[in-house]
Each structure stands twice: as C-alpha cells, then as structure tokens.
Protein backbone atom coordinates (compact mmCIF):
# COMPACT_ATOMS: atom_id res chain seq x y z
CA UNK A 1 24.59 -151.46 -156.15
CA UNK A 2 24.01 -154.86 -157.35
CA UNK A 3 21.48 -156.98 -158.27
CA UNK A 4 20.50 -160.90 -158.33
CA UNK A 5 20.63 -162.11 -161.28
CA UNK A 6 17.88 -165.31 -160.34
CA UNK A 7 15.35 -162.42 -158.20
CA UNK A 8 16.25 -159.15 -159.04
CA UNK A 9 16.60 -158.20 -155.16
CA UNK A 10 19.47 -156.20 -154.03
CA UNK A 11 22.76 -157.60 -153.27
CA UNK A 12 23.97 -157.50 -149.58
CA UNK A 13 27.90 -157.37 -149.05
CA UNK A 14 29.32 -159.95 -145.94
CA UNK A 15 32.42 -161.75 -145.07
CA UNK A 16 33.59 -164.97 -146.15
CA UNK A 17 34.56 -167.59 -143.84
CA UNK A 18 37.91 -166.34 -143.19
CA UNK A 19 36.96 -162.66 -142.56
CA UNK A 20 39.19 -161.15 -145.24
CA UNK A 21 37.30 -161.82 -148.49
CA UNK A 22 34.00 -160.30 -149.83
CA UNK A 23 30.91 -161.28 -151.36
CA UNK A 24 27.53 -160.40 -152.26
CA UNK A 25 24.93 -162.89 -151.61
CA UNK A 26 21.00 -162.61 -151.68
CA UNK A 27 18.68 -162.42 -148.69
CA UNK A 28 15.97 -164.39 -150.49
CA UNK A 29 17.55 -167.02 -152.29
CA UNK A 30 21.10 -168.88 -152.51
CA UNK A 31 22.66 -166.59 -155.00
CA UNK A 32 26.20 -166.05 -154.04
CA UNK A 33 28.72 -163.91 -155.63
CA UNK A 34 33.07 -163.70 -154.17
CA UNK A 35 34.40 -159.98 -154.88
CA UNK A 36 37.81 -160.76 -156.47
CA UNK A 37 38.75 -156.91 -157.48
CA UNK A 38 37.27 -153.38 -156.27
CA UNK A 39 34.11 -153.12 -158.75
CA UNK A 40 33.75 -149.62 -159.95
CA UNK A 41 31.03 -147.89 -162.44
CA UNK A 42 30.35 -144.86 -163.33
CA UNK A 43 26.86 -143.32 -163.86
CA UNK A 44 26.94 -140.01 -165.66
CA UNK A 45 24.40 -137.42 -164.28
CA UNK A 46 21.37 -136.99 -166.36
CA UNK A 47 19.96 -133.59 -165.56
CA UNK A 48 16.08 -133.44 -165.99
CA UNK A 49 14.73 -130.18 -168.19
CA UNK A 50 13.42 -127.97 -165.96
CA UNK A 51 9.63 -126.52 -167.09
CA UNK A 52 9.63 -122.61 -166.55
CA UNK A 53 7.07 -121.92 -163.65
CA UNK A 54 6.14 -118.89 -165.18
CA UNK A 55 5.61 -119.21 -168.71
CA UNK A 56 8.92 -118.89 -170.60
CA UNK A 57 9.61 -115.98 -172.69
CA UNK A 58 5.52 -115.66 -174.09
CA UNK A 59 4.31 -115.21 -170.61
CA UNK A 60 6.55 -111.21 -171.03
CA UNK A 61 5.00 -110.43 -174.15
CA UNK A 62 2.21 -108.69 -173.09
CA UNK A 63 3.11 -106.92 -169.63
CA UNK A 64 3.85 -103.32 -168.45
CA UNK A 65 6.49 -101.19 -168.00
CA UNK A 66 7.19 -99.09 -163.99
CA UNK A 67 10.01 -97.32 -163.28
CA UNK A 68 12.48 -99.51 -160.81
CA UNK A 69 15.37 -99.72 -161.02
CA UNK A 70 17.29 -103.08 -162.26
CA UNK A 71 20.37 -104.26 -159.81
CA UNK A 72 22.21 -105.54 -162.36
CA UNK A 73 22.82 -102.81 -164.55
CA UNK A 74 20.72 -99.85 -162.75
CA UNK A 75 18.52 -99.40 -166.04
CA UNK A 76 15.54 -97.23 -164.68
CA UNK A 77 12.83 -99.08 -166.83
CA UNK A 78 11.14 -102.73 -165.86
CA UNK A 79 8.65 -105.26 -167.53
CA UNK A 80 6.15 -106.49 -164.68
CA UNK A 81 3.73 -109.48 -164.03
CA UNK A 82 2.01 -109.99 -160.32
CA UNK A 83 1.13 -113.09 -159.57
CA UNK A 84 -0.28 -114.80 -156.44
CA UNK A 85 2.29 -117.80 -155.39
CA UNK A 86 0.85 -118.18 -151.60
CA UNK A 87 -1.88 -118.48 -149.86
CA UNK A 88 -4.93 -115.83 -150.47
CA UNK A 89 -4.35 -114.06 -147.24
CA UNK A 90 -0.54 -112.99 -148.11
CA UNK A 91 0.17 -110.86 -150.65
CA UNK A 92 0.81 -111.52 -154.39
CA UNK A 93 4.96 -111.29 -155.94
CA UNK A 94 5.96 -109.16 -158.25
CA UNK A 95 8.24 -109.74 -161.05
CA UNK A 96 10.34 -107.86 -162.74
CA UNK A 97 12.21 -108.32 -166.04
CA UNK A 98 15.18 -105.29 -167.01
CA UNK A 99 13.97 -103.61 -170.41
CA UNK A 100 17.43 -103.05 -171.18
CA UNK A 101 18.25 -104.81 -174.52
CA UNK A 102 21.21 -105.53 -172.94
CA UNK A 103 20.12 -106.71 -169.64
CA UNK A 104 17.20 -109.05 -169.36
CA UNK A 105 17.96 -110.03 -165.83
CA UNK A 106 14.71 -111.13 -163.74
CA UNK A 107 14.37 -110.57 -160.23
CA UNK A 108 11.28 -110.89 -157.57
CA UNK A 109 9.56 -108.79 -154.73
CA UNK A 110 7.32 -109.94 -152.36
C-alpha cells in the first residue's frame, strides 16, 4: 500500500496512456506517481502478547486435587478449577492441570 504524500489518502494503481505502464495517482488531489520497477517491502509480523484468560500460573496455587486421569502421560492425579465461561443456564468447565512434575499439561471438560 501506498500513500500520498500531499493528503495522506491511499494510492490507487491505473494505466498510463499507452496501457502498458503503471502508476499510482490520488483520488482527491493531482498527486501522480509512474511505477518504473516492481516495488516490494517487507513487514515482519509483530505477534501481540497474549493475556492468560485464566490467571497464569497464581490462579493453580490454591486448587484441589481428583483423581482423572491426564491424556498426555496417564498420571492418575489432577489440579482442578471450575469456572462458569457461558451463559448461567449451561453448565460451568472444568479444568484440569496434570500433577505430574513432569507433565503439567492442561486440558478442559465441559
């Protein structure tokens, strides 16, 4: 994408007279720019931090242990937390944390 550099609107591509070259020109004023070469950039991808919906590691520190069993590594022991994530009428989700010092995988029910 580019921009005018007189009105800051975006840049529209069309054809010159002769139908083979390019340009940019502006829809609201007489800016007028000929494409001589392919313009390229490159944006790198910033990735925004994502907040942890349900409290980060301090939000386990005070939960229960059940007997389930963990599908990662079929440890028979569980940290738990219920909390209601729909409406009122539907039930509330469980989840589930491995006790395994080896494990820690999370996983939901519900």
């Amino acid at each position: 994408m580019e921009f005018c550099p007189n009105c800051a609107n975006l840049l529209l591509v069309e054809s010159a007279s002769r139908g083979r070259e390019l340009r940019f020109f502006c829809p609201t004023c007489p800016y007028i720019f000929p494409i001589k070469h392919t313009i390229v950039r490159k944006a790198p991808l910033v990735r925004k931090e994502v907040d942890d919906v349900l409290g980060g590691e301090k939000a386990w520190k005070n939960v229960d242990r059940t007997r389930v069993t963990c599908p990662k590594c079929s440890h028979g022991l569980a940290y738990f937390m219920q909390i209601q994530i729909r409406s009122a009428d539907e039930p509330m989700t469980t989840f589930y944390k491995c006790s395994s010092k080896n494990c820690s995988f999370q996983w939901r029910e519900g």
